[in-house]
N, C-alpha and C. Protein backbone atom coordinates (compact mmCIF):
# COMPACT_ATOMS: atom_id res chain seq x y z
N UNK A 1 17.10 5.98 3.17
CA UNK A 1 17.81 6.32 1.95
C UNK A 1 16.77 6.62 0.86
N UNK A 2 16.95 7.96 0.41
CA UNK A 2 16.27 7.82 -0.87
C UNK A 2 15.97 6.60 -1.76
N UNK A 3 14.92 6.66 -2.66
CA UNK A 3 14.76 5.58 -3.77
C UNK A 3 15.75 6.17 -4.42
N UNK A 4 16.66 4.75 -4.81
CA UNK A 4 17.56 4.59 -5.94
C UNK A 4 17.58 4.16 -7.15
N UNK A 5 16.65 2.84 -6.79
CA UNK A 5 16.68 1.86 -8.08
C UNK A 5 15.18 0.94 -7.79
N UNK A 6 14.68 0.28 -9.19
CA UNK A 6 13.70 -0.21 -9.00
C UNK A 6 14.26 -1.59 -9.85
N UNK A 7 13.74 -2.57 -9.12
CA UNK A 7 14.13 -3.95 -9.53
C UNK A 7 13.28 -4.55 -10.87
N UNK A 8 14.00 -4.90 -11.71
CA UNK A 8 12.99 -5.40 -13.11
C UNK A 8 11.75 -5.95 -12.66
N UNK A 9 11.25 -6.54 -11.88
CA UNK A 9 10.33 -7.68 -11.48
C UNK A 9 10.15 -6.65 -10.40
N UNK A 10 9.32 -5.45 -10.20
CA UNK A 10 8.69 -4.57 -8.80
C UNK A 10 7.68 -4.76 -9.24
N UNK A 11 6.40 -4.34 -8.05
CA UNK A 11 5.34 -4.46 -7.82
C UNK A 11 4.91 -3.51 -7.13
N UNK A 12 3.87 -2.70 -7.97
CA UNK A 12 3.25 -1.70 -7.09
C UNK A 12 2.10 -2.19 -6.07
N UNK A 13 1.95 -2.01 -4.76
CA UNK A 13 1.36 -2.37 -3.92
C UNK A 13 0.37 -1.21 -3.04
N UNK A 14 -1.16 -1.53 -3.50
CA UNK A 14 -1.99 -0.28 -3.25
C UNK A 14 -2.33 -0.74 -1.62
N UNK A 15 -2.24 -0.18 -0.85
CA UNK A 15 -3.24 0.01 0.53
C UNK A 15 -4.46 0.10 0.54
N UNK A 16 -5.46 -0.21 0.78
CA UNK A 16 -6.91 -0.01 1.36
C UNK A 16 -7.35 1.23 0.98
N UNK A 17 -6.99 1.24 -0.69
CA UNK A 17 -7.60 2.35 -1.54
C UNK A 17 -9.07 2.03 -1.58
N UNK A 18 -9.81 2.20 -0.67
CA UNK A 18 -11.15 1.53 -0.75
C UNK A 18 -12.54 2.19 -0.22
N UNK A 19 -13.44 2.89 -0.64
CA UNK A 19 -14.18 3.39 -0.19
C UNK A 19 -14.49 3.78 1.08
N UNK A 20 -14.56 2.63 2.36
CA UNK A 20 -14.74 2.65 3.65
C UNK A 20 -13.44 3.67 4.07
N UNK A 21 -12.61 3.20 3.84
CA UNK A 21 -11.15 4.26 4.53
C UNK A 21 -10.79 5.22 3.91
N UNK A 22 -11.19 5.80 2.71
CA UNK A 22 -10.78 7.06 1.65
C UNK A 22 -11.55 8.17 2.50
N UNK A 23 -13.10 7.40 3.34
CA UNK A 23 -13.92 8.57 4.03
C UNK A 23 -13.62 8.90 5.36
N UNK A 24 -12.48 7.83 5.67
CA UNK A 24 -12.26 8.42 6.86
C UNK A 24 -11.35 9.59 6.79
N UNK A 25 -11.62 10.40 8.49
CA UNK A 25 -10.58 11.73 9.02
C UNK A 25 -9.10 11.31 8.48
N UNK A 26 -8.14 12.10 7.68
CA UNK A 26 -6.69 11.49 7.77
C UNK A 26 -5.99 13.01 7.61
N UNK A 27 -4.89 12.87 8.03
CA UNK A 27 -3.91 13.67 8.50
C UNK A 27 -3.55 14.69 6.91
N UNK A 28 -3.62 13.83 5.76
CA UNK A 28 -3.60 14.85 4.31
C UNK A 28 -4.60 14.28 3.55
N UNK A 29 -5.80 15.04 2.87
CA UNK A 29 -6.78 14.92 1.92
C UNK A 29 -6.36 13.54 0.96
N UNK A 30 -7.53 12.71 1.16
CA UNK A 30 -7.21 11.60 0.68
C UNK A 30 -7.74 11.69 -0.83
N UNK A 31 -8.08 12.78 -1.66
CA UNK A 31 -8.54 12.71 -2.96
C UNK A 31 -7.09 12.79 -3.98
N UNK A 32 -6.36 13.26 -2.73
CA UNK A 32 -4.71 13.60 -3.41
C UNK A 32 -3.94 12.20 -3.12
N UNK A 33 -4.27 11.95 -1.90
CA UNK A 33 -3.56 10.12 -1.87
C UNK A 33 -3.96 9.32 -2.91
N UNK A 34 -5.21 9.28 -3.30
CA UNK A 34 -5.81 8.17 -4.45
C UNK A 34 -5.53 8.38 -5.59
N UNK A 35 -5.43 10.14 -6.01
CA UNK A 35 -4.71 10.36 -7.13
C UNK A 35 -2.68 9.84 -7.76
N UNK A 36 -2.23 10.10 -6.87
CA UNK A 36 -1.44 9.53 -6.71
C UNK A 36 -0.77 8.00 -6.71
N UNK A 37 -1.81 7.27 -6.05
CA UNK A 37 -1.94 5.97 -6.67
C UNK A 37 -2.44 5.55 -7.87
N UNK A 38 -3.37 6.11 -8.11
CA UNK A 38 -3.87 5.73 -9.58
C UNK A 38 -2.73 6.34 -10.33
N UNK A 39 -1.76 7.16 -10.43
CA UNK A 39 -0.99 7.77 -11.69
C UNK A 39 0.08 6.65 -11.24
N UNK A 40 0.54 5.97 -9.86
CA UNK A 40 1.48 5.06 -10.06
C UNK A 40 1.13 3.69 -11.04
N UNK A 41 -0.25 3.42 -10.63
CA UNK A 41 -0.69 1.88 -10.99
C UNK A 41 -1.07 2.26 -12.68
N UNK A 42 -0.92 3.70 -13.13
CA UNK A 42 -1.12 3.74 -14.44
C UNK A 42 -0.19 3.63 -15.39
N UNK A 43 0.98 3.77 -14.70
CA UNK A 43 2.26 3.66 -14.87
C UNK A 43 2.96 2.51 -14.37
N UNK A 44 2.61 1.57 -13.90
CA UNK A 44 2.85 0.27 -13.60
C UNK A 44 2.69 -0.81 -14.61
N UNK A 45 1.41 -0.24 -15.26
CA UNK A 45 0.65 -0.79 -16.19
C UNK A 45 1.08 -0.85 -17.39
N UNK A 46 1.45 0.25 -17.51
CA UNK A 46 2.00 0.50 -18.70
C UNK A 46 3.06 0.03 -19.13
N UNK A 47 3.99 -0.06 -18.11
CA UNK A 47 5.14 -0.74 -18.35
C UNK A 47 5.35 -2.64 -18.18
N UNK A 48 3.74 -3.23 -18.11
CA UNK A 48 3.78 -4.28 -17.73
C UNK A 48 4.06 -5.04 -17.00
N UNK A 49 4.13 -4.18 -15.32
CA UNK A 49 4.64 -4.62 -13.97
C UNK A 49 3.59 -4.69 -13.60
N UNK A 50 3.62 -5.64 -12.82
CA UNK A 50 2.01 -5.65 -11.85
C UNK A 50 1.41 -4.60 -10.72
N UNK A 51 0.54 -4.71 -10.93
CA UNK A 51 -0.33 -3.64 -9.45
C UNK A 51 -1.28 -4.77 -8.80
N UNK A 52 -0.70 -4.69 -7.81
CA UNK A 52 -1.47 -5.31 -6.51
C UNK A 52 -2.37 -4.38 -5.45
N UNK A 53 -4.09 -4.42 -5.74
CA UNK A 53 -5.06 -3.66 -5.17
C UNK A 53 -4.93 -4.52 -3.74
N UNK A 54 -4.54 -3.52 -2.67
CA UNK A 54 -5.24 -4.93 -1.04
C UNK A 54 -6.47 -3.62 -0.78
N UNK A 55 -7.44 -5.04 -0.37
CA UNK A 55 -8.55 -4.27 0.57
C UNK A 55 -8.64 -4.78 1.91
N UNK A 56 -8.98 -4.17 3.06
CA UNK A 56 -9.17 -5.12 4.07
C UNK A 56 -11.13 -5.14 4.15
N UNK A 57 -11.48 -6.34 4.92
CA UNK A 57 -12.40 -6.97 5.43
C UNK A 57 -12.38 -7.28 7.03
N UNK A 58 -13.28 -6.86 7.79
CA UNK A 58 -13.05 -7.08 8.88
C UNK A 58 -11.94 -6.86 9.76
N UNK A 59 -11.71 -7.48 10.90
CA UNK A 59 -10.51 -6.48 11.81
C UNK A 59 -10.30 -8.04 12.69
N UNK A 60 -9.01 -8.30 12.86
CA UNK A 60 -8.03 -9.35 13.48
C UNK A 60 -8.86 -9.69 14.74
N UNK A 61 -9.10 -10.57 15.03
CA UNK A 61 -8.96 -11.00 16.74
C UNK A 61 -8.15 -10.24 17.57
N UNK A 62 -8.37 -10.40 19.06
CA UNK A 62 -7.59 -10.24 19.69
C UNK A 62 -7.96 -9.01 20.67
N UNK A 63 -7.48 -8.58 21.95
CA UNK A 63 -7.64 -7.00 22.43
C UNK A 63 -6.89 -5.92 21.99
N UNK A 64 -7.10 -4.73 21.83
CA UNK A 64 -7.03 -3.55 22.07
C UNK A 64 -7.41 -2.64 22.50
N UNK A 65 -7.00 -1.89 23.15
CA UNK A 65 -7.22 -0.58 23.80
C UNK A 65 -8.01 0.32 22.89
N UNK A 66 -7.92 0.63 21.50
CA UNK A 66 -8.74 1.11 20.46
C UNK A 66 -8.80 0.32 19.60
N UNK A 67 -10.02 -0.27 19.57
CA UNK A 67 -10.71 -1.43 18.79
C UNK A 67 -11.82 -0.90 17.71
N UNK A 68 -12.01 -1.38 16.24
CA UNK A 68 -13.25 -1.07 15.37
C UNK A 68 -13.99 -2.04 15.47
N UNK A 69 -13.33 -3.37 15.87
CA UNK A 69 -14.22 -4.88 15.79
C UNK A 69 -15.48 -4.51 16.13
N UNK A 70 -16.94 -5.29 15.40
CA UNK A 70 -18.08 -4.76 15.90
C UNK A 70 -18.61 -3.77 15.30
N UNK A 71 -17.67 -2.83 14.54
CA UNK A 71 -18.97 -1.88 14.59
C UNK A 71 -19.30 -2.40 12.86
N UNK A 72 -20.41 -1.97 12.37
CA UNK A 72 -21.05 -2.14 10.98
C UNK A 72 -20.53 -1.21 10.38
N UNK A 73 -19.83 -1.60 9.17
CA UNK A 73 -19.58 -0.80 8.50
C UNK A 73 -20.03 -0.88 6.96
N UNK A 74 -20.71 0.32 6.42
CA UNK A 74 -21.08 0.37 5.12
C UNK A 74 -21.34 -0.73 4.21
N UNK A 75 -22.01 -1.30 3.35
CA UNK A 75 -22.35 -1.87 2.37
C UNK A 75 -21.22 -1.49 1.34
N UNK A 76 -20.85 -0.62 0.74
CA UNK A 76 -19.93 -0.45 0.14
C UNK A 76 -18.07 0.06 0.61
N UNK A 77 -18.33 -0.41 2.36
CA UNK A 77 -16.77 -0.69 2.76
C UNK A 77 -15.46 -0.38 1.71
N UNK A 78 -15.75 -2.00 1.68
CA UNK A 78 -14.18 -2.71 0.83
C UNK A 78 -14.16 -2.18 -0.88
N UNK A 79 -15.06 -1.74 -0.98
CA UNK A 79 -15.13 -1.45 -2.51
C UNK A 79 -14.02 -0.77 -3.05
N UNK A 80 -13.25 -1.02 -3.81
CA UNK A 80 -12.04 -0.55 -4.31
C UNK A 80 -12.78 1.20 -4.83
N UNK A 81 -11.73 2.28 -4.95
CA UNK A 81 -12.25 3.28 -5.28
C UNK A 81 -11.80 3.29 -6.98
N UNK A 82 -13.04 3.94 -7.39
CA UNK A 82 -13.15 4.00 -9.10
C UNK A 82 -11.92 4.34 -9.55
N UNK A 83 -11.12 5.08 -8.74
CA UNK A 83 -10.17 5.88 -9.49
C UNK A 83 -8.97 4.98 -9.79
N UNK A 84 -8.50 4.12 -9.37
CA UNK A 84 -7.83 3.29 -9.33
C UNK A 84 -7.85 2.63 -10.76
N UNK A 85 -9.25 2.20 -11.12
CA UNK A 85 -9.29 2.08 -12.56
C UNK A 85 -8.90 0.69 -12.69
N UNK A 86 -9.16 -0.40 -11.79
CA UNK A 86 -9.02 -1.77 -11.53
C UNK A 86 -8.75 -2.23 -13.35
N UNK A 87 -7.90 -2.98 -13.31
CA UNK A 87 -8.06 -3.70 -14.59
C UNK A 87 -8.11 -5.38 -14.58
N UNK A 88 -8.16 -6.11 -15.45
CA UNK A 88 -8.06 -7.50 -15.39
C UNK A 88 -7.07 -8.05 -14.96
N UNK A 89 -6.05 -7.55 -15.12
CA UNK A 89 -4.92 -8.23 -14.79
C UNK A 89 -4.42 -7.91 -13.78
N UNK A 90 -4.81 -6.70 -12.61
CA UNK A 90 -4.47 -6.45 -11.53
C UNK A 90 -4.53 -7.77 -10.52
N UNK A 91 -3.84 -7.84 -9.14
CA UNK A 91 -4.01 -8.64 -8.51
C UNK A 91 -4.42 -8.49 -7.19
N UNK A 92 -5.88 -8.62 -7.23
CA UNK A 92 -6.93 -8.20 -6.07
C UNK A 92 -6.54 -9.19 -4.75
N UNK A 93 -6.08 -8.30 -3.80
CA UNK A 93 -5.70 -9.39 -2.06
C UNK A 93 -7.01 -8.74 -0.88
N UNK A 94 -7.60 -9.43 -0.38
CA UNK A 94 -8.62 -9.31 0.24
C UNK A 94 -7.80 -9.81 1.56
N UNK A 95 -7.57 -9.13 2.49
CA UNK A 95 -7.23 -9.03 4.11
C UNK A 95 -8.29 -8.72 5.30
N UNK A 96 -7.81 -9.40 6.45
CA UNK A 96 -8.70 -9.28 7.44
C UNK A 96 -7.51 -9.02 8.49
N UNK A 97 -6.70 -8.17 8.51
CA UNK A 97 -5.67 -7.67 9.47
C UNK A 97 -4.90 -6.56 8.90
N UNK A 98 -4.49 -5.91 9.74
CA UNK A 98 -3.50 -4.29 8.88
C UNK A 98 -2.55 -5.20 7.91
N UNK A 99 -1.84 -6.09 7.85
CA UNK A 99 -0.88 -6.51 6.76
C UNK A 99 -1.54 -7.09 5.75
N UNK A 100 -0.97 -6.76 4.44
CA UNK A 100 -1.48 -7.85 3.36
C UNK A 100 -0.65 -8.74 3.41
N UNK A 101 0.10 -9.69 3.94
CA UNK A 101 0.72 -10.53 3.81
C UNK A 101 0.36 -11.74 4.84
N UNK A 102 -0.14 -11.45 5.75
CA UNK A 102 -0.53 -12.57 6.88
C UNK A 102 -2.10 -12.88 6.57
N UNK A 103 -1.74 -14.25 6.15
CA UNK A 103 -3.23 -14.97 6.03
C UNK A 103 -3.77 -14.96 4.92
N UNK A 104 -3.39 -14.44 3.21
CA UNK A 104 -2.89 -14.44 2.20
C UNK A 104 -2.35 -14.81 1.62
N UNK A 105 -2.31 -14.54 0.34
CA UNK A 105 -1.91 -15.71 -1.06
C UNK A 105 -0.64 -14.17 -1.54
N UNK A 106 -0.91 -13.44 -0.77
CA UNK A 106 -0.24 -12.68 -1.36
C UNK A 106 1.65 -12.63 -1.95
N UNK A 107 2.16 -13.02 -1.41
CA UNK A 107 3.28 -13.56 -0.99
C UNK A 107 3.86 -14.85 -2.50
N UNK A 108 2.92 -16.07 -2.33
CA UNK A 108 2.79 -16.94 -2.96
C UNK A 108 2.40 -16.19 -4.35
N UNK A 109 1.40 -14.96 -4.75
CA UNK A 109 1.58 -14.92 -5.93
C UNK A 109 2.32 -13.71 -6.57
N UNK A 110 2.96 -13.18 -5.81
CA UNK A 110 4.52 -12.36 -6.32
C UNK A 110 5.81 -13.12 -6.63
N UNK A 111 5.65 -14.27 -5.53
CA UNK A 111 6.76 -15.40 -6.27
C UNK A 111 6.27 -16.14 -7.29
N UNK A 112 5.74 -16.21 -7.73
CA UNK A 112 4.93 -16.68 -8.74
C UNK A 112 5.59 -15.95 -10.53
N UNK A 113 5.29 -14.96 -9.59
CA UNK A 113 5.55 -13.67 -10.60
C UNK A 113 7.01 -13.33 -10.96
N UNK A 114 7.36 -13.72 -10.11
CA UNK A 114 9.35 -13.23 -9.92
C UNK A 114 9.36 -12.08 -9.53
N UNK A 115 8.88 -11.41 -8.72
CA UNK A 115 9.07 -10.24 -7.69
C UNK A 115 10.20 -10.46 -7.07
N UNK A 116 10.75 -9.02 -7.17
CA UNK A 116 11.73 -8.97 -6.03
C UNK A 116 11.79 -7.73 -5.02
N UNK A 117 10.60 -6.70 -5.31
CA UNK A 117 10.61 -5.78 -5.09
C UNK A 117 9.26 -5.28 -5.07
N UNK A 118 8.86 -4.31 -3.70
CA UNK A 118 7.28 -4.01 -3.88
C UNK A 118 7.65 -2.32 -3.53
N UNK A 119 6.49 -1.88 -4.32
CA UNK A 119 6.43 -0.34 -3.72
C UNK A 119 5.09 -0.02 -3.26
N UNK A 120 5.38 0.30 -2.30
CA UNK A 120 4.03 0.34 -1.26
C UNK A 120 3.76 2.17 -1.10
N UNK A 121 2.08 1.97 -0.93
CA UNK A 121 1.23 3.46 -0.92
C UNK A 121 0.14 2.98 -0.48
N UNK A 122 -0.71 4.03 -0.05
CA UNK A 122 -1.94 3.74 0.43
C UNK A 122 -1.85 4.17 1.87
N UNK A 123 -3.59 3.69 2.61
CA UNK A 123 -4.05 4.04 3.86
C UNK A 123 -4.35 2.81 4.92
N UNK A 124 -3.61 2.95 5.99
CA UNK A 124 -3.20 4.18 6.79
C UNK A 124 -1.39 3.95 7.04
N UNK A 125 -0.62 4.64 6.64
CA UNK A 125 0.78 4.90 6.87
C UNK A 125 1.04 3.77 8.04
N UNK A 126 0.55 4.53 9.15
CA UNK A 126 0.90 3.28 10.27
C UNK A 126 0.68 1.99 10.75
N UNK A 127 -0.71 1.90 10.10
CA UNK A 127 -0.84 0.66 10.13
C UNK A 127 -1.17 -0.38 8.74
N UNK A 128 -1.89 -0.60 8.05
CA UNK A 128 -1.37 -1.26 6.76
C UNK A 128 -0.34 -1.22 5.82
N UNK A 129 -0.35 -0.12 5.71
CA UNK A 129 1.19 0.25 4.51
C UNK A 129 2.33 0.24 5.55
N UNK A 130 2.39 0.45 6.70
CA UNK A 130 3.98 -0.08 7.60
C UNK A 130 3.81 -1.85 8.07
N UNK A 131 2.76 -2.19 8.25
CA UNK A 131 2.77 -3.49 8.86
C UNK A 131 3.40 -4.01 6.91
N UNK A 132 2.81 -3.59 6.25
CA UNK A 132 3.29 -4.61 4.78
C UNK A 132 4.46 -4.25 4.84
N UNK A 133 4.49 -3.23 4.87
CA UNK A 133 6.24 -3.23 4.92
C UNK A 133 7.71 -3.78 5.48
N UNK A 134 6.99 -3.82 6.48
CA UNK A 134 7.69 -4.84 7.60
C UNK A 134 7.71 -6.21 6.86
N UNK A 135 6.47 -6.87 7.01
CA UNK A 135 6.01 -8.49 6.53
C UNK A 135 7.27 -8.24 5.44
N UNK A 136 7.17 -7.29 4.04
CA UNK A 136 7.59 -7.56 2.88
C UNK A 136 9.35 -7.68 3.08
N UNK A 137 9.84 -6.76 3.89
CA UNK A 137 11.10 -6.49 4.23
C UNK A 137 11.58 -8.12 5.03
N UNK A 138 10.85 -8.52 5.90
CA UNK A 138 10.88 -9.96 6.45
C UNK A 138 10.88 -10.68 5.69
N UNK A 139 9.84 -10.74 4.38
CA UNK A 139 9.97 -11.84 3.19
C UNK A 139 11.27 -11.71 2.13
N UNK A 140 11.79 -10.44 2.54
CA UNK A 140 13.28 -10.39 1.68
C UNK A 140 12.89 -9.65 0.25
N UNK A 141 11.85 -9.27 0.40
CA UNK A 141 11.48 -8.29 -0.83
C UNK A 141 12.29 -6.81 -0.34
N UNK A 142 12.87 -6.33 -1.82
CA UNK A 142 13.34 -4.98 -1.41
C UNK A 142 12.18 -3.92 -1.54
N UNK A 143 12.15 -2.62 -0.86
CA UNK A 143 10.89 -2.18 -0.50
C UNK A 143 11.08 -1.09 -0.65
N UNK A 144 10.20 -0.06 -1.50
CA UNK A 144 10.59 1.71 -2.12
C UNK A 144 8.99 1.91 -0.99
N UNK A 145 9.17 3.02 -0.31
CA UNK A 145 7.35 3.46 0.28
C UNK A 145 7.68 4.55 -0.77
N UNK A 146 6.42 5.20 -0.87
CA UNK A 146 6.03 6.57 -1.54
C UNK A 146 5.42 7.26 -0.99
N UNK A 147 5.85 7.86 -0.11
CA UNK A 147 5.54 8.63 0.43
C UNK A 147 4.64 10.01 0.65
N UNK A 148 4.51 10.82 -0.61
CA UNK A 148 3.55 11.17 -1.00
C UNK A 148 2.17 10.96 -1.06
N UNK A 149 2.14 9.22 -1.52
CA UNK A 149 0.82 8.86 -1.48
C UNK A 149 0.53 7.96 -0.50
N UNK A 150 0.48 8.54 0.79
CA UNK A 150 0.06 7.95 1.62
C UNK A 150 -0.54 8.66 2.58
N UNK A 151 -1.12 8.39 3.72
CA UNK A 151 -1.46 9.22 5.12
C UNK A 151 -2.10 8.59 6.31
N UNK A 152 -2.40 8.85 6.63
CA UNK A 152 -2.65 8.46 8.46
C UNK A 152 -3.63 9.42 9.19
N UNK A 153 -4.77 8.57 10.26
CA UNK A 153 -5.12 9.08 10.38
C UNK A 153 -4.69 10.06 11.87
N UNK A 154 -3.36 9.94 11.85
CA UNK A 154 -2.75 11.01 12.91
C UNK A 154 -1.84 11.41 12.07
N UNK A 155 -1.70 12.20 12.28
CA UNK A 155 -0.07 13.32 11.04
C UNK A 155 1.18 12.76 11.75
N UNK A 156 1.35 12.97 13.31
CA UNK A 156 2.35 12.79 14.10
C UNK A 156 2.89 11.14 13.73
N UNK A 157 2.14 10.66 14.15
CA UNK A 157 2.25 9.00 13.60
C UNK A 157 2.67 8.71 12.43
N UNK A 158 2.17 9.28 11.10
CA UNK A 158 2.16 9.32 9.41
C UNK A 158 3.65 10.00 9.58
N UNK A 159 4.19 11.24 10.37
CA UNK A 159 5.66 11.71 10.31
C UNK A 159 6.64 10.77 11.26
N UNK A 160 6.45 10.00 11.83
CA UNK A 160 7.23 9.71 13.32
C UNK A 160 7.46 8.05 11.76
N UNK A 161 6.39 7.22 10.84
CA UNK A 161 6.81 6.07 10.23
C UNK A 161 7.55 6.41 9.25
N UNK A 162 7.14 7.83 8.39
CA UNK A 162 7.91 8.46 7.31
C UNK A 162 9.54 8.44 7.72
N UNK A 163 9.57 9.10 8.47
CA UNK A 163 10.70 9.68 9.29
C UNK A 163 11.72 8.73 9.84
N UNK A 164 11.26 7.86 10.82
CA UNK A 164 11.99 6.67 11.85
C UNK A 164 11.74 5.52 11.46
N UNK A 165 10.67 5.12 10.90
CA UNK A 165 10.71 3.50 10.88
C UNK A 165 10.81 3.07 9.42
N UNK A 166 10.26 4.06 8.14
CA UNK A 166 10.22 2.98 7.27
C UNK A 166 12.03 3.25 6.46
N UNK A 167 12.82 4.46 6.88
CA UNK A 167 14.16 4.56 6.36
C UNK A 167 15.30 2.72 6.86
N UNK A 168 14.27 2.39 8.02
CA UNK A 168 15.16 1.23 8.22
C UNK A 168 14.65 0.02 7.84
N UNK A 169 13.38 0.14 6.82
CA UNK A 169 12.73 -1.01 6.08
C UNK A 169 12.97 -1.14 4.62
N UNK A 170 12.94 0.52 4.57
CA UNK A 170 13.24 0.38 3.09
C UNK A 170 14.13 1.64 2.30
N UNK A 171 13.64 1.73 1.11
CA UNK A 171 13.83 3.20 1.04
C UNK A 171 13.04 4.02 0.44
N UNK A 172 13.12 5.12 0.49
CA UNK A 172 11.46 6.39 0.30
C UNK A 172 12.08 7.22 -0.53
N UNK A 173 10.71 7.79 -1.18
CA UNK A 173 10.55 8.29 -2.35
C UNK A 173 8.95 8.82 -2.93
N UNK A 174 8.99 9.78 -3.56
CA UNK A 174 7.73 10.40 -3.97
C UNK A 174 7.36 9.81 -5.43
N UNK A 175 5.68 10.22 -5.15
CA UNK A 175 5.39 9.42 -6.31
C UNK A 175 6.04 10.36 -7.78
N UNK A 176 6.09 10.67 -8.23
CA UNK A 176 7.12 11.68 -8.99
C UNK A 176 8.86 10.78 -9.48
N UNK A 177 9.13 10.71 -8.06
CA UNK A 177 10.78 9.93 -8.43
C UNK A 177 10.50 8.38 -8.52
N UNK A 178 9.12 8.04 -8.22
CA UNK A 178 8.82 6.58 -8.33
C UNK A 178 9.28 6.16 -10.07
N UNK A 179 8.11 7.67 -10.42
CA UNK A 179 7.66 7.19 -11.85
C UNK A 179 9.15 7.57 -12.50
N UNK A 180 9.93 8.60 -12.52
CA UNK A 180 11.12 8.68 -12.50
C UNK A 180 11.89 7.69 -13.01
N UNK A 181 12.18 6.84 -11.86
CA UNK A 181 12.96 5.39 -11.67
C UNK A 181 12.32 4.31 -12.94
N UNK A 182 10.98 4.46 -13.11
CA UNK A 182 10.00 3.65 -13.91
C UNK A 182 10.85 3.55 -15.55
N UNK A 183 10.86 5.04 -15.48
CA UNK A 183 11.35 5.45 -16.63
C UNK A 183 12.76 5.32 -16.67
N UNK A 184 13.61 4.76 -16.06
CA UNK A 184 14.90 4.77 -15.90
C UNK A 184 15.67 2.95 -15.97
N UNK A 185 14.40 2.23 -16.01
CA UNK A 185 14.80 0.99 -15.67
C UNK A 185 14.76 0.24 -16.74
C-alpha cells in the first residue's frame, strides 16, 4: 500500500549510509541514494523527529555460501558519509549483522522516545533495510520504506523486496511523498 500517513512520534531510519558500502557495485548510483537520505534526515530534523544513522561493523557468525567474514576492510569502512550531515542529536546504532535491531539498544531507545513508527532507506535493500524491516514490523512499529532511496547490490533482488516483500511489511513510498506526509502531519 502506498504511504498514507506518518505517525507523530516516526523515525527516520538511515541504512549503512557509510563509506565502506556507498563504494560498493549497486544496482542504482549511490550518490543519488545518499542524496536522498540526507534531504529526508534534513527534514526530519527540522521538524524535530529523530534520525537514526545505523552503521554496520563486522559480519554475523555463522555459514554461508557467500560470505565477506575475513576479508579487511578499509580504515575508513563504517564512517558515516559527510553528506548525511550527522548532528548531535542524531541517534548513532553501530551493528554487527544486516539488522539494526538484533544485538542493539536500538529498539530500547525508540521506546524511549515514543516511537511508533520508522521509515527506513539506505543500503542494501535486501539485506539491511529488509532485515530492519522485518525486526521493526515484528517489534510492532508501523513501517513507511522509501523506496527511492535505496538499492541493492542486485537490481532483480532490490525489485523482487520493492515489489513482494516489503508491501506485506509495510507501506512504500518515495522520498518526495515521504517529505509530503512530513508536511501534512
Amino acid at each position: 500500500m502506498p504511504a498514507t500517513t506518518l505517525d507523530e512520534r516516526t523515525a527516520l531510519v538511515l541504512i549503512d549510509l557509510q563509506k565502506g558500502i556507498v563504494a560498493l557495485p549497486t544496482a542504482h548510483p549511490t550518490d543519488g541514494i545518499v542524496r536522498r537520505g540526507a534531504r529526508l534526515a534534513a527534514a526530519f530534523r527540522e521538524r524535530g523527529l529523530p534520525v537514526v544513522l545505523v552503521r554496520v561493523v563486522g559480519a554475523a557468525p555463522g555459514r554461508a555460501e557467500v560470505s565477506l567474514r575475513g576479508a579487511r576492510p578499509p580504515a575508513d569502512f563504517a564512517d558515516l558519509v559527510p553528506e548525511l550531515d550527522r548532528q548531535d542529536g542524531d541517534i548513532v546504532v553501530t551493528k554487527h549483522t544486516w539488522g539494526a535491531f538484533h544485538a542493539t539498544d536500538l529498539d530500547l531507545q525508540l521506546r524511549r522516545l515514543g516511537v511508533t513508527q520508522i521509515v527506513l532507506a539506505g543500503i542494501a535493500t535486501s539485506m539491511g533495510v529488509e532485515s530492519t524491516a522485518r525486526a521493526a514490523h515484528e517489534h510492532g512499529y508501523h513501517v513507511t520504506v522509501v523506496t527511492d532511496a535505496m538499492t541493492d547490490m542486485d537490481a532483480e533482488v532490490h525489485r523482487i523486496a520493492v515489489e513482494k516483500v516489503f508491501p506485506r511489511l509495510a507501506e512504500t513510498g518515495t522520498t518526495g511523498e515521504v517529505i509530503a506526509l512530513l508536511g501534512g502531519r
